[in-house]
Protein backbone atom coordinates (compact mmCIF):
# COMPACT_ATOMS: atom_id res chain seq x y z
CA UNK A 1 -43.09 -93.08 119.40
CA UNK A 2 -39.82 -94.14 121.09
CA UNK A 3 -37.47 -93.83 118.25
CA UNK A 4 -39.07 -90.10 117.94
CA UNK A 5 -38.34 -89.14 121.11
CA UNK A 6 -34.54 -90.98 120.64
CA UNK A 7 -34.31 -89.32 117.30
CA UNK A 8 -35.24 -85.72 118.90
CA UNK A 9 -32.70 -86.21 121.90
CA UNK A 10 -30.11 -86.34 119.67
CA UNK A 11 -30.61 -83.56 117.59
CA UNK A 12 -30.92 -81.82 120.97
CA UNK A 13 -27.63 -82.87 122.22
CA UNK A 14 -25.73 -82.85 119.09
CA UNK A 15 -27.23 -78.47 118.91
CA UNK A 16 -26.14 -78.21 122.60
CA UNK A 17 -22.77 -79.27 121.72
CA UNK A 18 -23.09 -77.06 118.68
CA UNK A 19 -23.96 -74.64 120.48
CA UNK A 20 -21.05 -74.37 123.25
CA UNK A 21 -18.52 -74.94 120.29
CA UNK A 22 -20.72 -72.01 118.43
CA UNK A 23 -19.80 -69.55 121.17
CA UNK A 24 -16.32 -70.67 121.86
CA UNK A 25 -15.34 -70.49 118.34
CA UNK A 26 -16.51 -66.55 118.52
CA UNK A 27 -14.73 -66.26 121.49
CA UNK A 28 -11.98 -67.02 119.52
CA UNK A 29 -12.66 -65.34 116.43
CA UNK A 30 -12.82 -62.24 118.78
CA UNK A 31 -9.89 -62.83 120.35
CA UNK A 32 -7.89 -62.97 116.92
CA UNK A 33 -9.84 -60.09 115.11
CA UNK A 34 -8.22 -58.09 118.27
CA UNK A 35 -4.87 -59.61 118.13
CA UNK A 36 -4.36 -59.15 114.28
CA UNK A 37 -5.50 -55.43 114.70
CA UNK A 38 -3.01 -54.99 117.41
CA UNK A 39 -0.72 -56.98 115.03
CA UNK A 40 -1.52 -54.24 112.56
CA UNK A 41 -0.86 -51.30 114.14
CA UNK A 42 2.80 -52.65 115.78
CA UNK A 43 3.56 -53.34 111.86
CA UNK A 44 2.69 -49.58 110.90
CA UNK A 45 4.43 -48.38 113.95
CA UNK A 46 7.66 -50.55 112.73
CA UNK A 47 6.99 -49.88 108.86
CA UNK A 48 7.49 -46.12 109.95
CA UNK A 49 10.81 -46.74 112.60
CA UNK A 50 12.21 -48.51 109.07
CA UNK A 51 11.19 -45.68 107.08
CA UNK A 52 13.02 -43.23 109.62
CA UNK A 53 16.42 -45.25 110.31
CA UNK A 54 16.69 -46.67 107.38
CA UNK A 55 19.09 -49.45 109.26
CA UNK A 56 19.02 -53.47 108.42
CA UNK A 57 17.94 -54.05 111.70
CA UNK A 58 14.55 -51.78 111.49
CA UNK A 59 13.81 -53.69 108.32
CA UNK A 60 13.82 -56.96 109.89
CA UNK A 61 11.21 -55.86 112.84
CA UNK A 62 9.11 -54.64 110.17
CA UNK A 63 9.02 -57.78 108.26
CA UNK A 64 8.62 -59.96 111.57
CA UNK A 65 5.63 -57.66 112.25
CA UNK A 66 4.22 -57.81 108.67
CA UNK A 67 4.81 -61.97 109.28
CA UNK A 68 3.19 -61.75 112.61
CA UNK A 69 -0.15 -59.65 111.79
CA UNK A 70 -0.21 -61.85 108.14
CA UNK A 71 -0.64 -65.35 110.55
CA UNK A 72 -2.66 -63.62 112.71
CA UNK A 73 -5.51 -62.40 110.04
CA UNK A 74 -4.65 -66.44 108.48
CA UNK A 75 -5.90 -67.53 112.23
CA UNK A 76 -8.76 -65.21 112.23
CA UNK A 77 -10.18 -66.14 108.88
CA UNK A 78 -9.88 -69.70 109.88
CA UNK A 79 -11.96 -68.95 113.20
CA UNK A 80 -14.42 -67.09 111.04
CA UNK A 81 -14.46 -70.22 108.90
CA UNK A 82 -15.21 -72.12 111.63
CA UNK A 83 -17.88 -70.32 112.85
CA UNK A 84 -19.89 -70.00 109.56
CA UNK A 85 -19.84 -73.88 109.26
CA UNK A 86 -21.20 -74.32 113.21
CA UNK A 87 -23.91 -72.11 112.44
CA UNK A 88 -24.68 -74.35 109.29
CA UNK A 89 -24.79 -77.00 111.35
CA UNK A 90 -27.04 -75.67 114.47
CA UNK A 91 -29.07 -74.57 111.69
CA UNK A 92 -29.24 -77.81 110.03
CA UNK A 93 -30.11 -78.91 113.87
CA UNK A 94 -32.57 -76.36 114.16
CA UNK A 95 -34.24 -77.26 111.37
CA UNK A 96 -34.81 -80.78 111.74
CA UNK A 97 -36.25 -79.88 115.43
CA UNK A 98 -38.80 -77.85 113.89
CA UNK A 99 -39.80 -79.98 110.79
């Protein structure tokens, strides 16, 4: 009965751990799902000064804004990424608490 009750503390402290790097991770997934569509909208906003002034210069900010939004969606699909696998795992958790 010992090595039960061992066994079952673990699996509870390895899903509270999951768990507060669970919520973090959204947190952060958030945070970058904001930023890229902030991202977005600067690029559209400099994709149309480019259109307008047609100068070298206005070209540049819109590719540094394109750059900028394209690393920001890279960081939010990675933070999604990261999230899907921690709820695998507190899942996984879950499940060997119950069964």
């Amino acid at each position: 009965m010992g090595a039960g009750l061992t066994d079952r503390t673990v699996v509870e402290q390895r899903l509270f751990d999951v768990h507060a790097r669970l919520e973090r991770a959204r947190n952060e997934l958030a945070l970058a799902e904001e930023r890229a569509l902030l991202a977005g909208a600067a690029a559209e906003e400099a994709r149309n000064r480019m259109a307008v002034s047609e100068t070298p210069l206005a070209h540049r900010e819109w590719c540094e804004a394109r750059r900028r939004r394209t690393q920001l969606l890279d960081h939010a699909a990675a933070a999604g990424a990261l999230v899907s696998e921690l709820e695998e795992s507190r899942d996984e958790l879950l499940g060997k608490l119950v069964g």
